[in-house]
N, C-alpha and C. Protein backbone atom coordinates (compact mmCIF):
# COMPACT_ATOMS: atom_id res chain seq x y z
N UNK A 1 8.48 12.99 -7.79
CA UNK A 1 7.56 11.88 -7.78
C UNK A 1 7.55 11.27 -6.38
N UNK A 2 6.18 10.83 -5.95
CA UNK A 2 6.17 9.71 -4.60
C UNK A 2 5.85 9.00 -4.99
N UNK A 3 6.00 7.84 -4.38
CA UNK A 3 5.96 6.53 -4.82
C UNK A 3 5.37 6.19 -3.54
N UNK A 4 4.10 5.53 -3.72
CA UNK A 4 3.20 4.59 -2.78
C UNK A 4 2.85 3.00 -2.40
N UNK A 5 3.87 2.63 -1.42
CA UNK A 5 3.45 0.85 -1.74
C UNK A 5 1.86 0.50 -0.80
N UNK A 6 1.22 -0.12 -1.37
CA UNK A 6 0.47 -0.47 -0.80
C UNK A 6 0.69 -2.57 -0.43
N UNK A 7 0.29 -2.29 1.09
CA UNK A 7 0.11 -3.47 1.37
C UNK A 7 -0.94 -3.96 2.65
N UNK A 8 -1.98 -4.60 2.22
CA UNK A 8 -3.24 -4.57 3.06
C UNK A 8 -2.71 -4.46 4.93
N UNK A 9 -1.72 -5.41 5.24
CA UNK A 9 -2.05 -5.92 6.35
C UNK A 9 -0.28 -5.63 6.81
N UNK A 10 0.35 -4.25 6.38
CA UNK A 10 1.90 -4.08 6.95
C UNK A 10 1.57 -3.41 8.17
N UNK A 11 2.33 -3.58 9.30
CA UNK A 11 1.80 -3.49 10.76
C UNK A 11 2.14 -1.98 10.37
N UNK A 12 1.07 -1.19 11.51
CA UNK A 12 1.30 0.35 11.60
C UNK A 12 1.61 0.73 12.31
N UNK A 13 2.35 0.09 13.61
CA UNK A 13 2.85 0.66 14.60
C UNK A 13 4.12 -0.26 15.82
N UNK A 14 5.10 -0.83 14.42
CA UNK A 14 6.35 -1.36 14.89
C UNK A 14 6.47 -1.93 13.73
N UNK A 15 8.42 -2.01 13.88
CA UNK A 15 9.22 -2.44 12.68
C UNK A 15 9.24 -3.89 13.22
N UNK A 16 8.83 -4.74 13.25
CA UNK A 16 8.58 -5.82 12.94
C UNK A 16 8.37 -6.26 11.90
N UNK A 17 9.00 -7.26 10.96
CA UNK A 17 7.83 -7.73 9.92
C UNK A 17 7.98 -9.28 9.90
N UNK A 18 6.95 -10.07 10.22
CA UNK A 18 6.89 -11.29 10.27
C UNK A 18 6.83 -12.70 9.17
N UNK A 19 6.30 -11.66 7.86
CA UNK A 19 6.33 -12.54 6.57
C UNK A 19 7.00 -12.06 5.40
N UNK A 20 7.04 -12.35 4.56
CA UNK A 20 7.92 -12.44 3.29
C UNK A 20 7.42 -11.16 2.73
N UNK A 21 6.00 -11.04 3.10
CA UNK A 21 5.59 -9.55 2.16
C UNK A 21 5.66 -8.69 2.86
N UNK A 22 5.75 -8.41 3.95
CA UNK A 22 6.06 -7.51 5.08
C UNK A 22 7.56 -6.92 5.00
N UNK A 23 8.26 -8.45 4.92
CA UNK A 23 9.76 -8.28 4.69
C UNK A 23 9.91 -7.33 3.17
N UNK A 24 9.36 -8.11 2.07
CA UNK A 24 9.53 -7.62 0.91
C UNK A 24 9.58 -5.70 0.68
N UNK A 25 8.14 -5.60 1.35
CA UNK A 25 7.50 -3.92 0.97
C UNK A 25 8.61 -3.27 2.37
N UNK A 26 9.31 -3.31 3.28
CA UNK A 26 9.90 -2.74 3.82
C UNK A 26 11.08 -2.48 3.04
N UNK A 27 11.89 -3.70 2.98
CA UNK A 27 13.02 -3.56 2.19
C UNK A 27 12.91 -2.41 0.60
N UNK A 28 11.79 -2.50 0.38
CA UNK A 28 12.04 -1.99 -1.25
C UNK A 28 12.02 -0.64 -0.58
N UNK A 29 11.10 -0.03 0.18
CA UNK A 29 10.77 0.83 1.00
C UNK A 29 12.00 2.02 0.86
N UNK A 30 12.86 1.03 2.02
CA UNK A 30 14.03 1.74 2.73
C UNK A 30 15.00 1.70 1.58
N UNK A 31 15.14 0.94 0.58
CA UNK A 31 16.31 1.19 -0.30
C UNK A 31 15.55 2.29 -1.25
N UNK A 32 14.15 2.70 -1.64
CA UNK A 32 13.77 3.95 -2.33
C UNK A 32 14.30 5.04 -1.68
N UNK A 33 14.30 5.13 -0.38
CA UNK A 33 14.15 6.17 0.35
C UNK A 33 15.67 6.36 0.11
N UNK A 34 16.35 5.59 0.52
CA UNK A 34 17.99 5.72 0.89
C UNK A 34 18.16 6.49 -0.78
N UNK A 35 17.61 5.73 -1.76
CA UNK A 35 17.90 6.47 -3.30
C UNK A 35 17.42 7.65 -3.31
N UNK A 36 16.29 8.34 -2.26
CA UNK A 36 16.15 9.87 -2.26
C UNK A 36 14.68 10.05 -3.00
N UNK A 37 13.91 8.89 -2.97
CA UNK A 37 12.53 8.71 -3.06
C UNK A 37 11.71 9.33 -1.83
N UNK A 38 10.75 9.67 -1.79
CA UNK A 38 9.69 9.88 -1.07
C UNK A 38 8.56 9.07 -0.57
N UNK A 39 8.49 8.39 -0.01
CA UNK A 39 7.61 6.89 0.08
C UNK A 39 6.86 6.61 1.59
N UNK A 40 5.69 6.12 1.12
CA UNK A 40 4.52 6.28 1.96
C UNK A 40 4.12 4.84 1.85
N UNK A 41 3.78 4.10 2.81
CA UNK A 41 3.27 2.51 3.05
C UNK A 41 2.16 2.77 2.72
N UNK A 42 1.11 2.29 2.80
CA UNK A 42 -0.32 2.31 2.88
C UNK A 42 -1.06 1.24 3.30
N UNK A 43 -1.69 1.09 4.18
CA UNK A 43 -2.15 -0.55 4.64
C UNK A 43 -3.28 0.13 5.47
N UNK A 44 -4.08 -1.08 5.97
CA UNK A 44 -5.29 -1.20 6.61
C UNK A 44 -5.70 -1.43 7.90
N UNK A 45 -6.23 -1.32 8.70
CA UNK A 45 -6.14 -1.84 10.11
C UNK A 45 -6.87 -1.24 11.22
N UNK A 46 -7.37 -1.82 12.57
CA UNK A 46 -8.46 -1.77 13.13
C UNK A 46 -8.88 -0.29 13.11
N UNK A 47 -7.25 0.85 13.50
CA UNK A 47 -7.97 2.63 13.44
C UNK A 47 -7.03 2.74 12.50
N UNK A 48 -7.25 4.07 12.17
CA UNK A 48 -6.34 5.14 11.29
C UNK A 48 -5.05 5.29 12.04
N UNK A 49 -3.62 5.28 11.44
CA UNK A 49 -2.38 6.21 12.33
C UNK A 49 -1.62 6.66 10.87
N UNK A 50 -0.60 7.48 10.92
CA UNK A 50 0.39 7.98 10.75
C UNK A 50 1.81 7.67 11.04
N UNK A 51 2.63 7.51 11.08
CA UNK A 51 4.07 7.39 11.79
C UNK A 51 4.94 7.24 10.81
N UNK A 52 5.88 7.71 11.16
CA UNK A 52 7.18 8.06 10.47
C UNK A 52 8.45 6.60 10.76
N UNK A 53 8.44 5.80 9.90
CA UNK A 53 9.66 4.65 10.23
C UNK A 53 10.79 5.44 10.55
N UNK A 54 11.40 4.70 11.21
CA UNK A 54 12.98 4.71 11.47
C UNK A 54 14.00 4.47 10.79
N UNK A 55 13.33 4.40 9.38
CA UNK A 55 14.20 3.85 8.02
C UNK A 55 14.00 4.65 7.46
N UNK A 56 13.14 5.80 7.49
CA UNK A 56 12.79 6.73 6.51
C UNK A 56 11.52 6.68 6.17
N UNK A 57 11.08 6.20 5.63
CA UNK A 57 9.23 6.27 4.88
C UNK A 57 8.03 6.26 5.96
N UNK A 58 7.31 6.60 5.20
CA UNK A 58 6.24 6.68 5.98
C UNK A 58 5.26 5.40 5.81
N UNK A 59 4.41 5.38 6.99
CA UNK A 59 3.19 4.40 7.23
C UNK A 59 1.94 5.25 7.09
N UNK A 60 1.40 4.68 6.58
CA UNK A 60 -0.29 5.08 6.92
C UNK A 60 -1.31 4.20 6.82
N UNK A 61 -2.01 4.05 7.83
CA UNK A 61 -3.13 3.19 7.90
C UNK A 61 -4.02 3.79 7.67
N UNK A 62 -5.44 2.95 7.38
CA UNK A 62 -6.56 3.36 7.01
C UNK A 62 -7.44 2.35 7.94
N UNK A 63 -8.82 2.54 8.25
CA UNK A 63 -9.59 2.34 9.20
C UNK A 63 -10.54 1.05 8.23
N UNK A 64 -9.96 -0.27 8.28
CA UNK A 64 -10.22 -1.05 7.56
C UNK A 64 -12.03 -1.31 8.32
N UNK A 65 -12.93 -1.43 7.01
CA UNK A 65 -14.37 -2.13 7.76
C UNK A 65 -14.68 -3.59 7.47
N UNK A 66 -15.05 -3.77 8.30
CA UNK A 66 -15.89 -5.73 8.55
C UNK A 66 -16.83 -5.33 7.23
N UNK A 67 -16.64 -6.70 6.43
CA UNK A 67 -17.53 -6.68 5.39
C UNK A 67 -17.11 -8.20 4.79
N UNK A 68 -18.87 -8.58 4.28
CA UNK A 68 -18.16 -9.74 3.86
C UNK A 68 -17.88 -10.04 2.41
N UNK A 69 -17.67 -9.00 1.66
CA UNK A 69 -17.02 -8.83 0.78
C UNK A 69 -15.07 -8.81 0.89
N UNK A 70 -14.84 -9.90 -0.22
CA UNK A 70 -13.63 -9.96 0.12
C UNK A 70 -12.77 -8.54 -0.87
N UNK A 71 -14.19 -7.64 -1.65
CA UNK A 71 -13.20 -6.53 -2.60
C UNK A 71 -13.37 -5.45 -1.86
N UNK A 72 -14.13 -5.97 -0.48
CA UNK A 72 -14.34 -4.43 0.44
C UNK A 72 -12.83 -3.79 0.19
N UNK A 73 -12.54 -2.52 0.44
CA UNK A 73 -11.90 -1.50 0.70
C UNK A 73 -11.67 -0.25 1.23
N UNK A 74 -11.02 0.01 2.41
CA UNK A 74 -11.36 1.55 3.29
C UNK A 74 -12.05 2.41 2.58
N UNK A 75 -12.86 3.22 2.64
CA UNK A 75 -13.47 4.39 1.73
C UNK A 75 -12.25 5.58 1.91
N UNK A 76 -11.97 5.62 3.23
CA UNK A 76 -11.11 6.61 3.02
C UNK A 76 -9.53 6.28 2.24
N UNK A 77 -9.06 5.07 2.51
CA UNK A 77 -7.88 4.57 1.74
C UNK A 77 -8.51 4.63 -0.01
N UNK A 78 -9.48 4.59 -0.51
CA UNK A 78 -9.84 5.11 -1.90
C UNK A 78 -10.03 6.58 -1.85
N UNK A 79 -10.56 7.23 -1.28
CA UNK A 79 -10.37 8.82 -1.24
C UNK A 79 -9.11 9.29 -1.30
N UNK A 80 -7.66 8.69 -0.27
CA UNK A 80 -6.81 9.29 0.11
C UNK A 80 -6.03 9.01 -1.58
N UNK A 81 -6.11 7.86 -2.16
CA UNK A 81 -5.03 7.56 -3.35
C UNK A 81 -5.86 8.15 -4.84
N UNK A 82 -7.20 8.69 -4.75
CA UNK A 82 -7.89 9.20 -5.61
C UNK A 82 -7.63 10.55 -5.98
N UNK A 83 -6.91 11.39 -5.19
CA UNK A 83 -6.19 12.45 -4.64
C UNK A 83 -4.60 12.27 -4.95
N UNK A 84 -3.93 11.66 -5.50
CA UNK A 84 -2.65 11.54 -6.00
C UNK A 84 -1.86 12.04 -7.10
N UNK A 85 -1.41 12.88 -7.14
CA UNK A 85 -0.93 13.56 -8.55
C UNK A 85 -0.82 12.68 -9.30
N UNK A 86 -0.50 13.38 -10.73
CA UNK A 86 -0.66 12.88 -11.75
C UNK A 86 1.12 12.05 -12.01
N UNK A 87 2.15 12.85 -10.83
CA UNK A 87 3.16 12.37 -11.16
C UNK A 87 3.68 11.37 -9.94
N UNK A 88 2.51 10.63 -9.24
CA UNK A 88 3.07 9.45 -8.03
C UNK A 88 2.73 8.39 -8.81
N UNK A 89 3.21 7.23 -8.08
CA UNK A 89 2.78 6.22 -9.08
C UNK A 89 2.38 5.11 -7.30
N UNK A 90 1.44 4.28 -7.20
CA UNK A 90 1.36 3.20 -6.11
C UNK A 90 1.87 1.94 -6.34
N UNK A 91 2.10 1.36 -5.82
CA UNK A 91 2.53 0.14 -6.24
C UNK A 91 2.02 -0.94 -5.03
N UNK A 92 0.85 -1.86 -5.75
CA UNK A 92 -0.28 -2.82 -5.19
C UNK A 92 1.07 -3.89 -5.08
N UNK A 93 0.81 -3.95 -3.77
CA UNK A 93 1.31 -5.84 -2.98
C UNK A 93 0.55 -6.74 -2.74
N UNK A 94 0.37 -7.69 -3.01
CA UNK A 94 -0.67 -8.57 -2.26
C UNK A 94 -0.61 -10.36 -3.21
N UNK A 95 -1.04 -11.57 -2.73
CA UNK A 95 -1.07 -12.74 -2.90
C UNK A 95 -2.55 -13.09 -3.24
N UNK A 96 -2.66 -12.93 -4.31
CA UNK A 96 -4.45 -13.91 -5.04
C UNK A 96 -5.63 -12.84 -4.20
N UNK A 97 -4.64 -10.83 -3.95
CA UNK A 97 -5.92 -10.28 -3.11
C UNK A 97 -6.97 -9.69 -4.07
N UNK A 98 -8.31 -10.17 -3.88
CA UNK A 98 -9.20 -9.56 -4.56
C UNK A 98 -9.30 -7.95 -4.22
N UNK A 99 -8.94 -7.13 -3.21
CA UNK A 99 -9.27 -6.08 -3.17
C UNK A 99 -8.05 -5.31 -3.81
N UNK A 100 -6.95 -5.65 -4.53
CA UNK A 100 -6.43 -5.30 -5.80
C UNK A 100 -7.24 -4.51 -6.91
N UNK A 101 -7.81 -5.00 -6.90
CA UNK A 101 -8.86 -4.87 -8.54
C UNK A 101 -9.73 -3.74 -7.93
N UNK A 102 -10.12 -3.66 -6.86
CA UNK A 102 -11.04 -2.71 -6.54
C UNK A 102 -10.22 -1.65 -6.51
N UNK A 103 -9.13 -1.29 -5.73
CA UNK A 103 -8.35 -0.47 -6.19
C UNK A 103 -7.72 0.27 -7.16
N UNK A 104 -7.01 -1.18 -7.82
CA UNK A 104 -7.02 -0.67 -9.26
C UNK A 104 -8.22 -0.26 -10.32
N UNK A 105 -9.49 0.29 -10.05
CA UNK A 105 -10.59 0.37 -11.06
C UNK A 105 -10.56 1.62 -10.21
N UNK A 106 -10.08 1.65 -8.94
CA UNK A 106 -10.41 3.33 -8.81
C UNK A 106 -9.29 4.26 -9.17
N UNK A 107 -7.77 4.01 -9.37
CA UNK A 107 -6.77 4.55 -9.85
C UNK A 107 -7.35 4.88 -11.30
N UNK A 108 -7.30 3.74 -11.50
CA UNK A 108 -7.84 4.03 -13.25
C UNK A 108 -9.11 4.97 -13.71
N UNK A 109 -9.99 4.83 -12.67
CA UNK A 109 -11.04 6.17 -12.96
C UNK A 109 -10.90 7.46 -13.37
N UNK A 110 -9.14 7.37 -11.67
CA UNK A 110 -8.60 8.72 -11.94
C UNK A 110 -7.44 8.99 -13.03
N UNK A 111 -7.29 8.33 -13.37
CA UNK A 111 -6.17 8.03 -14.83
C UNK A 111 -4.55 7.92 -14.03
N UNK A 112 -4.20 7.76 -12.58
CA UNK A 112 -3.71 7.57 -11.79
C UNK A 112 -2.76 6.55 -11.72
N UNK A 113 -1.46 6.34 -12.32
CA UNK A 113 -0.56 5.29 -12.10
C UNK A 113 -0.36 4.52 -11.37
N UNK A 114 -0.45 2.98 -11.12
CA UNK A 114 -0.25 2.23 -10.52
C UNK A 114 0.81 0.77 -10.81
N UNK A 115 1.47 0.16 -10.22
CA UNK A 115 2.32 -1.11 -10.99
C UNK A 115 1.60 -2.33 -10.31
N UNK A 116 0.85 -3.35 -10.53
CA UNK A 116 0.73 -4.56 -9.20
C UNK A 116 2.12 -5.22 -9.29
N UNK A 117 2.32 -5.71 -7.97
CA UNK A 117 3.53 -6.24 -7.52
C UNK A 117 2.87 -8.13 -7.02
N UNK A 118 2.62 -9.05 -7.94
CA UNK A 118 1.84 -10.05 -7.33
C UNK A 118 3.37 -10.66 -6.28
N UNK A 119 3.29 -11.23 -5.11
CA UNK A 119 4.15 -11.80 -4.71
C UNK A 119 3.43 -13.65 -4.45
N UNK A 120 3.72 -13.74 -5.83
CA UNK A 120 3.01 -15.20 -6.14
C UNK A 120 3.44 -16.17 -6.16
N UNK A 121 3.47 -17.22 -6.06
CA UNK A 121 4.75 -18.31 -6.73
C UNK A 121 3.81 -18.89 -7.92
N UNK A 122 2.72 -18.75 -8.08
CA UNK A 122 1.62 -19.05 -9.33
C UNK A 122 2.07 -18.18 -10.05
N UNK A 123 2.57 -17.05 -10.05
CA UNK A 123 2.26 -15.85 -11.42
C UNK A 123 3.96 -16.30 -12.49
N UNK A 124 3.38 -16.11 -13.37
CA UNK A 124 4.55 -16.18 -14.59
C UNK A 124 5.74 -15.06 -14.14
């Protein structure tokens, strides 16, 4: 199994992380990996990259577009997770993000496992 975190806005090109959800999706990250998981970031941002952390997992960005839709979503970041075996599962990060749902309606098209992870202080 791989396991996919998604998080809109995790930097793609330095271990930095400046906020709580940055902090959060790294940490879970590197302790999957250390357990012998396979794990891939997924986030958004001005181009496309690739790179391999220094903790183990991988990054991948997607080539986020200007839109003033707040459920916009990369076309290719929906292509790339539409394409996911039947045995990965993603796991959505994000705070009150509407482009959650857009995501999740395309996992679900593909009958495609997903968990949301709200990092809320509103959610039960």
């Amino acid at each position: 199994m791989n396991i996919f975190i998604y998080l809109q806005h995790f930097p793609p090109l330095e271990d930095k992380f400046p906020n709580g959800t940055t902090k959060s999706v790294h940490g879970l990250a590197s302790g999957l990996e250390v357990a012998g998981a396979q794990v891939e970031i997924l986030a958004e941002a001005e181009s496309p990259s690739y790179r391999r952390s220094p903790f183990g997992y991988a990054v991948r960005t997607f080539s986020a577009k200007a839109s003033r839709s707040r459920f916009r979503v990369s076309d290719e970041l929906l292509k790339y997770i539409s394409a996911l075996a039947f045995s990965d599962v993603l796991l959505l990060n994000g705070i009150f993000s509407p482009n959650l749902a857009t995501i999740g309606r395309a996992l679900r098209r593909t009958g495609s496992r997903y968990i949301v992870v709200p990092h809320d202080p509103y959610n039960a």
